[in-house]
PDB file of N, CA and C in Angstrom:
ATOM      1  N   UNK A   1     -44.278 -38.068  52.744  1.00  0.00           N
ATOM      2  CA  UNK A   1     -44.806 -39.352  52.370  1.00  0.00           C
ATOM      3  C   UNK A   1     -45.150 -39.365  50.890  1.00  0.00           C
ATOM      4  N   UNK A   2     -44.526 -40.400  49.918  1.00  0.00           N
ATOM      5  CA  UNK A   2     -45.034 -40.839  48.837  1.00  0.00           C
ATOM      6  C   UNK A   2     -46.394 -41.636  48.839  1.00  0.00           C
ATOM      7  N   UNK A   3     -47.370 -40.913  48.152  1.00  0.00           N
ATOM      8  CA  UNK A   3     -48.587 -41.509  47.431  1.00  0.00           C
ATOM      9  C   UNK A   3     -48.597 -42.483  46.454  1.00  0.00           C
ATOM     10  N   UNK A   4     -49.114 -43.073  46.373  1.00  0.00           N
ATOM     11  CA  UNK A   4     -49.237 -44.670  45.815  1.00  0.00           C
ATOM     12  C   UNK A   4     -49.567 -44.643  44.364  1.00  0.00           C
ATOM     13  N   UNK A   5     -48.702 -44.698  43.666  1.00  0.00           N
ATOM     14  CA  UNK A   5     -49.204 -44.757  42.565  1.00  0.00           C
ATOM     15  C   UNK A   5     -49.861 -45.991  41.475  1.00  0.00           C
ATOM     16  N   UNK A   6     -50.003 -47.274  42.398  1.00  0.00           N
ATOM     17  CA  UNK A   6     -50.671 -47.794  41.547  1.00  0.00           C
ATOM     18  C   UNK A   6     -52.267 -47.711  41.524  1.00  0.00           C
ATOM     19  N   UNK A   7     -52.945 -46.588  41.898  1.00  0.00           N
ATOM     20  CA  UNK A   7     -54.254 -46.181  42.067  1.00  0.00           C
ATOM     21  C   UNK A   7     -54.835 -46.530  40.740  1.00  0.00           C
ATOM     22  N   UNK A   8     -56.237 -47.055  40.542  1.00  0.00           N
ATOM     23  CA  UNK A   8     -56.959 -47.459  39.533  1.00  0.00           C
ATOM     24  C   UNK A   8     -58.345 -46.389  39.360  1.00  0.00           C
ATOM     25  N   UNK A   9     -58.487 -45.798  38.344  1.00  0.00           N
ATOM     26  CA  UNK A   9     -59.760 -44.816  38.174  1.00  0.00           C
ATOM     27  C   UNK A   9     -60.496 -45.274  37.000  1.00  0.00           C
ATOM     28  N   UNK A  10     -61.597 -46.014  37.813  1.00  0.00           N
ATOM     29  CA  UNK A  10     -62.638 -46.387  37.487  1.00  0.00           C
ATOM     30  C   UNK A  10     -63.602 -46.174  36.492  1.00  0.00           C
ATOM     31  N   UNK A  11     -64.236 -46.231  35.257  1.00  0.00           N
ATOM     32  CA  UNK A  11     -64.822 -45.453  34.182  1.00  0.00           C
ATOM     33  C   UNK A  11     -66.147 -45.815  34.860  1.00  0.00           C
ATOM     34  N   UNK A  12     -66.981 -44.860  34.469  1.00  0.00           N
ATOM     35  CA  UNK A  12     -68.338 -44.884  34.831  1.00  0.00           C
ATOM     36  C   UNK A  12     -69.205 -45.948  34.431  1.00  0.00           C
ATOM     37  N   UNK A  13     -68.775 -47.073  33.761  1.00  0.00           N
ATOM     38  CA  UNK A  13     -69.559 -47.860  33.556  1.00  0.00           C
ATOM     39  C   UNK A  13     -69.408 -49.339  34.236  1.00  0.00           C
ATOM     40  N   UNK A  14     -68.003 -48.969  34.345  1.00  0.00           N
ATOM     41  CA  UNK A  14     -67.469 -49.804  35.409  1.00  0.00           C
ATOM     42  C   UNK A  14     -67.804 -49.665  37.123  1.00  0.00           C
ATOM     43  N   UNK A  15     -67.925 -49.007  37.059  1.00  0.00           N
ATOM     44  CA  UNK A  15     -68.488 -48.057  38.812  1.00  0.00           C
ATOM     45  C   UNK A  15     -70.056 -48.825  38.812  1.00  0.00           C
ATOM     46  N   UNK A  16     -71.084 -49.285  37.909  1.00  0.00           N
ATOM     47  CA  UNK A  16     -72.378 -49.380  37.707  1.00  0.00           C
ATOM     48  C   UNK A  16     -72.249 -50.827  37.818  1.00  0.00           C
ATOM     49  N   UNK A  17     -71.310 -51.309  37.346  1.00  0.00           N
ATOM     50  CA  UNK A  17     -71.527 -52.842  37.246  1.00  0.00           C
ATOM     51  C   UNK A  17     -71.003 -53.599  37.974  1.00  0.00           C
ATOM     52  N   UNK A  18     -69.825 -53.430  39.089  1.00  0.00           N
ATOM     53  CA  UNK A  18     -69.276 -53.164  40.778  1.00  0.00           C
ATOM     54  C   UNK A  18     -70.702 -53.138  41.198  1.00  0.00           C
ATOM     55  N   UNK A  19     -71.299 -51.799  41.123  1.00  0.00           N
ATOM     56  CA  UNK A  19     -72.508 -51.990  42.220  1.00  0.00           C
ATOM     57  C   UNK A  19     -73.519 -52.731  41.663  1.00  0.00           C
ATOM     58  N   UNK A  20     -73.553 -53.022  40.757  1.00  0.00           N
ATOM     59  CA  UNK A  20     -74.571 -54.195  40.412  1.00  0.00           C
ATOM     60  C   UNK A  20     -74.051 -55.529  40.899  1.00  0.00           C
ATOM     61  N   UNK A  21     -73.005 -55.870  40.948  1.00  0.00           N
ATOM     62  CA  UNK A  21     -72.577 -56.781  41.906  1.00  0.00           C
ATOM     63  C   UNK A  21     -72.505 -56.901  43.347  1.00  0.00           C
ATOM     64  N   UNK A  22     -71.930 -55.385  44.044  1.00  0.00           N
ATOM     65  CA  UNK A  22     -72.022 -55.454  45.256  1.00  0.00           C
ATOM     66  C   UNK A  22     -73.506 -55.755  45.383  1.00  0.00           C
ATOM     67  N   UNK A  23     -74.409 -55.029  45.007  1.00  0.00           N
ATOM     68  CA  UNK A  23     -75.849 -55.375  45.319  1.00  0.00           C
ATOM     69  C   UNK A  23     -76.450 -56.696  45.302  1.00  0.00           C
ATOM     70  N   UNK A  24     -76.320 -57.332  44.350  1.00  0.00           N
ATOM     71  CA  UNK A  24     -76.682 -58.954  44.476  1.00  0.00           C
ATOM     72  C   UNK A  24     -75.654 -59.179  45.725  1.00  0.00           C
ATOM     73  N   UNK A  25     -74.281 -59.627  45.703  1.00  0.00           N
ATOM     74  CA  UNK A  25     -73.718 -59.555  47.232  1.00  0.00           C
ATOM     75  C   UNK A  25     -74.151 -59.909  48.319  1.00  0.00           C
ATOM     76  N   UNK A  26     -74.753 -58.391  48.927  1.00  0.00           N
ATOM     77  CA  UNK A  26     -75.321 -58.072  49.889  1.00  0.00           C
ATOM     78  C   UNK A  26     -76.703 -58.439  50.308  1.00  0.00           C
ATOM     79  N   UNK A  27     -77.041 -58.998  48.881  1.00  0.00           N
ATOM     80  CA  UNK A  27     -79.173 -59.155  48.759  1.00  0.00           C
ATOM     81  C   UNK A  27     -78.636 -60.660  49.436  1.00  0.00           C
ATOM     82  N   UNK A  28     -77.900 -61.529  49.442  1.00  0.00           N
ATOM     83  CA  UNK A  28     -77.452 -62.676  49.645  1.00  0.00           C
ATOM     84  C   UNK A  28     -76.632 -62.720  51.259  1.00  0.00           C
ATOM     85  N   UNK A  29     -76.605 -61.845  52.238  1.00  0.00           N
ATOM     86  CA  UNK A  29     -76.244 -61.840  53.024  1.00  0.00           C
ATOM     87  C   UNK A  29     -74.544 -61.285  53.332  1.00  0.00           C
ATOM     88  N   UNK A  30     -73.509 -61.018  52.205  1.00  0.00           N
ATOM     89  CA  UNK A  30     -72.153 -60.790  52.504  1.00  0.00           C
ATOM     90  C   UNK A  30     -72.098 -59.761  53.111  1.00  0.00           C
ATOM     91  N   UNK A  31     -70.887 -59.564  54.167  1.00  0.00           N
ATOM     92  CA  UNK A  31     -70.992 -58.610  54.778  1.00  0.00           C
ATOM     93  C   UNK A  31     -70.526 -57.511  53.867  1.00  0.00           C
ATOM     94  N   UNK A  32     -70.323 -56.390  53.772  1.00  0.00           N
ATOM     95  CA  UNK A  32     -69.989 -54.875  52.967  1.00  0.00           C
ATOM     96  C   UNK A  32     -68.496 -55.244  53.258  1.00  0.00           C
ATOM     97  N   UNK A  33     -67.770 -55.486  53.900  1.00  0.00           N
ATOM     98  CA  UNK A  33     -66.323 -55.263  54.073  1.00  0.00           C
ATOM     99  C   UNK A  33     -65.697 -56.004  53.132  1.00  0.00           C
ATOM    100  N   UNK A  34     -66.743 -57.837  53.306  1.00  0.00           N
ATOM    101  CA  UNK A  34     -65.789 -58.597  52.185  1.00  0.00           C
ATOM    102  C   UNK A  34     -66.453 -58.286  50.303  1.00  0.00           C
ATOM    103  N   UNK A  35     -67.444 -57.895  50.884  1.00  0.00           N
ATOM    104  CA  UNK A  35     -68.252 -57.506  49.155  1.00  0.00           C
ATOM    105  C   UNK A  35     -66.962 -56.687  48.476  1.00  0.00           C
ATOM    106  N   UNK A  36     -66.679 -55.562  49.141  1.00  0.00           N
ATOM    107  CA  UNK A  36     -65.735 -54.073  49.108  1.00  0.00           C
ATOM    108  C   UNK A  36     -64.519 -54.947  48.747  1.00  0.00           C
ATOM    109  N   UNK A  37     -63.387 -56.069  49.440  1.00  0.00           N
ATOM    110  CA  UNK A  37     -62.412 -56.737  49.152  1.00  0.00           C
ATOM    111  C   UNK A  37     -62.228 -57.196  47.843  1.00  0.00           C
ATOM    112  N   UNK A  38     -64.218 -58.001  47.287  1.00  0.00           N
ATOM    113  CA  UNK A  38     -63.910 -58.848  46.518  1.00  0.00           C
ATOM    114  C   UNK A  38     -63.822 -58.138  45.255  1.00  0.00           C
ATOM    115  N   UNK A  39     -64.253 -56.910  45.179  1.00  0.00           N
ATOM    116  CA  UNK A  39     -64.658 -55.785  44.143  1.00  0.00           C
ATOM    117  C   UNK A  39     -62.904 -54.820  43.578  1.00  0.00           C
ATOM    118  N   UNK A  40     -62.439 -55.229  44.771  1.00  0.00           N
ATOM    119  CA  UNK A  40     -61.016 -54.540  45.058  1.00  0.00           C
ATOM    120  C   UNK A  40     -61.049 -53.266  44.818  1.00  0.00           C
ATOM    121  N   UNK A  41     -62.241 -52.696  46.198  1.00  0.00           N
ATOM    122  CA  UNK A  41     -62.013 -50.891  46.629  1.00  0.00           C
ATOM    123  C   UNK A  41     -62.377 -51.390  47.809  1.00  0.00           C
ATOM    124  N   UNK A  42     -61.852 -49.839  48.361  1.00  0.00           N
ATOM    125  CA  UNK A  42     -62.515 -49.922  49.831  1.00  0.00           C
ATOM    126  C   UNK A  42     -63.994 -49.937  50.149  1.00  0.00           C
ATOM    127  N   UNK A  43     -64.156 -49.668  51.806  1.00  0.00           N
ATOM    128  CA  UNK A  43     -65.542 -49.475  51.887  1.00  0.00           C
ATOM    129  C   UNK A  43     -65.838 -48.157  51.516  1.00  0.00           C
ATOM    130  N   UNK A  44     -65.122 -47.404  52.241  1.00  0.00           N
ATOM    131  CA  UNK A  44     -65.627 -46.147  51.370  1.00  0.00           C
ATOM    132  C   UNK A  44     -65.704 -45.246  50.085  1.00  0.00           C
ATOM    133  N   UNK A  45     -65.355 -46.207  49.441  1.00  0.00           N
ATOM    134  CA  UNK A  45     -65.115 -45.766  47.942  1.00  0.00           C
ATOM    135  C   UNK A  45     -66.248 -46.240  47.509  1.00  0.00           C
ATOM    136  N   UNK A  46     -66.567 -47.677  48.037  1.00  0.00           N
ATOM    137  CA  UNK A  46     -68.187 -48.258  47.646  1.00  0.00           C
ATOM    138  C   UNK A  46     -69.394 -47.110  48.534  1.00  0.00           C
ATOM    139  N   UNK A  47     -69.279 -46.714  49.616  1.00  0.00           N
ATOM    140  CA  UNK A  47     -70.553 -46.608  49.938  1.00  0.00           C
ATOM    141  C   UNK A  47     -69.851 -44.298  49.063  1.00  0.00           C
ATOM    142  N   UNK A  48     -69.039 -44.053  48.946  1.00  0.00           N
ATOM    143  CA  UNK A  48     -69.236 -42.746  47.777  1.00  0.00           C
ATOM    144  C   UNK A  48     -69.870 -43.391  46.006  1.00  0.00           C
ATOM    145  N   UNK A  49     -69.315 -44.054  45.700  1.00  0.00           N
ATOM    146  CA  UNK A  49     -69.895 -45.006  44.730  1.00  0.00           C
ATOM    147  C   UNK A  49     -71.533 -44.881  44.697  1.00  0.00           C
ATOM    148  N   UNK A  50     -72.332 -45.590  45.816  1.00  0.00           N
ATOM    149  CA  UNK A  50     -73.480 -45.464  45.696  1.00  0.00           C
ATOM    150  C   UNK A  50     -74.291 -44.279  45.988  1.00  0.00           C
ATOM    151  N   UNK A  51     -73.490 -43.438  46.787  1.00  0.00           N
ATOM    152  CA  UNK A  51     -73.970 -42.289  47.148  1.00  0.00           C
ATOM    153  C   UNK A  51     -74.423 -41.091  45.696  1.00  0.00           C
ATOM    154  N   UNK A  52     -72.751 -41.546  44.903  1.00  0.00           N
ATOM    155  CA  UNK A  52     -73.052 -40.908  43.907  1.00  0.00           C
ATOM    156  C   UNK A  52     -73.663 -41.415  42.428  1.00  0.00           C
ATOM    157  N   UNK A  53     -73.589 -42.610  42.481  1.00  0.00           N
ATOM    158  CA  UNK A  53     -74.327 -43.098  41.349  1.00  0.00           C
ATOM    159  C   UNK A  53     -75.533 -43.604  41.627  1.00  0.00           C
ATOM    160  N   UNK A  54     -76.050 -44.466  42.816  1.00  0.00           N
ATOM    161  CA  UNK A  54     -76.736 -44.626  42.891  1.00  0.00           C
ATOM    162  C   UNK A  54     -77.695 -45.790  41.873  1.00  0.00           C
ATOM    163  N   UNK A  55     -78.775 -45.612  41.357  1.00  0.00           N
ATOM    164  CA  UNK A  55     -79.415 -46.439  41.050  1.00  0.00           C
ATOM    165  C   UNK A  55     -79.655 -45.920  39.389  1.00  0.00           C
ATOM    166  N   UNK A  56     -78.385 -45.739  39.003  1.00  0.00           N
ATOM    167  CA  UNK A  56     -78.190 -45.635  37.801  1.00  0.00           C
ATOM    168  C   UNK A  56     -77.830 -46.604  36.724  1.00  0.00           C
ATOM    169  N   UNK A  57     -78.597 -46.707  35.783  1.00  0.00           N
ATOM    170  CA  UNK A  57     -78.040 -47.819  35.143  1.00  0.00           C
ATOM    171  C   UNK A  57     -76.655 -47.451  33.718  1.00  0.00           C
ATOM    172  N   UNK A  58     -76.475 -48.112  33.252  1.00  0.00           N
ATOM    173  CA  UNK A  58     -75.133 -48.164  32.209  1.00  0.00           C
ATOM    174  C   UNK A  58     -75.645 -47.039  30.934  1.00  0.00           C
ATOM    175  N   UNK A  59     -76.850 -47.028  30.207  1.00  0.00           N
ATOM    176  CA  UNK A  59     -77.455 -46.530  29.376  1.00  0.00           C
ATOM    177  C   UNK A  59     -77.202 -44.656  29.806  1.00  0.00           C
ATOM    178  N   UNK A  60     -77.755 -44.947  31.020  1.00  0.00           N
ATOM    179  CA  UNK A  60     -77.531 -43.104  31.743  1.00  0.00           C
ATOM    180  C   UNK A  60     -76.321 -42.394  32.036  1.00  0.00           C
ATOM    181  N   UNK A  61     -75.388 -43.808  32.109  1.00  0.00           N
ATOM    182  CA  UNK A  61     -74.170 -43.088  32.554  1.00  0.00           C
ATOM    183  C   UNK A  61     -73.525 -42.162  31.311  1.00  0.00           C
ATOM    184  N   UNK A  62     -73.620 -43.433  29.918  1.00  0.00           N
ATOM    185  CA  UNK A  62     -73.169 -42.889  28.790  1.00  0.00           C
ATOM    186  C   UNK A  62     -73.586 -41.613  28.250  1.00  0.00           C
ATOM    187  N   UNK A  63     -74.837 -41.452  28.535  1.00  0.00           N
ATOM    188  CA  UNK A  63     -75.685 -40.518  28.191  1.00  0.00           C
ATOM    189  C   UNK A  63     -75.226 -39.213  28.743  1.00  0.00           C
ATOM    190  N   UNK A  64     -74.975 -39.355  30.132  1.00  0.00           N
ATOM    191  CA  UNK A  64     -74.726 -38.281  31.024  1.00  0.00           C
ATOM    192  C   UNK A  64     -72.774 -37.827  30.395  1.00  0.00           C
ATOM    193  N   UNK A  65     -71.717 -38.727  30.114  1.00  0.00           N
ATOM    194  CA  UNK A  65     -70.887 -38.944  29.502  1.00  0.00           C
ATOM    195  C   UNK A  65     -71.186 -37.886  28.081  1.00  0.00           C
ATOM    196  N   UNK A  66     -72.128 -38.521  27.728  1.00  0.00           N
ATOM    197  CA  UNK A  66     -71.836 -37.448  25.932  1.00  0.00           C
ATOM    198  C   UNK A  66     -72.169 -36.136  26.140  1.00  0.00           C
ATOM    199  N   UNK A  67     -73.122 -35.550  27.705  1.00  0.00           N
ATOM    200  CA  UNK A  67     -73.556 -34.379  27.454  1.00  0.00           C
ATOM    201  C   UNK A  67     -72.081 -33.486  27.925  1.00  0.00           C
TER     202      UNK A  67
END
């Protein structure tokens, strides 16, 4: 089986501001499946997403980036 190559990899600041969206989203009632659609990743790419970034904001990511 050929793997897909139009895969998109995400920069870390971009990953922060997805979940700053999914989060309003969800504070508003959408379910996670269509939040995940409208963001264009899966669900589980969103809920590794928050797992690993978490409640990080844009300032930290860069930061964490230069070290």
């Amino acid at each position: 089986m050929k793997r897909s190559t139009n895969r998109k990899r995400h920069r870390p600041e971009e990953v922060v501001a997805k979940l700053r969206q999914a989060d309003e989203a969800l504070a508003k009632g959408t379910p996670i499946a269509e939040v995940a659609r409208s963001l264009g990743v899966s669900e589980v790419t969103l809920h590794r997403w928050r797992a690993e970034y978490g409640a990080v904001d844009r300032d930290a990511v860069r930061r964490m980036k230069e070290l």
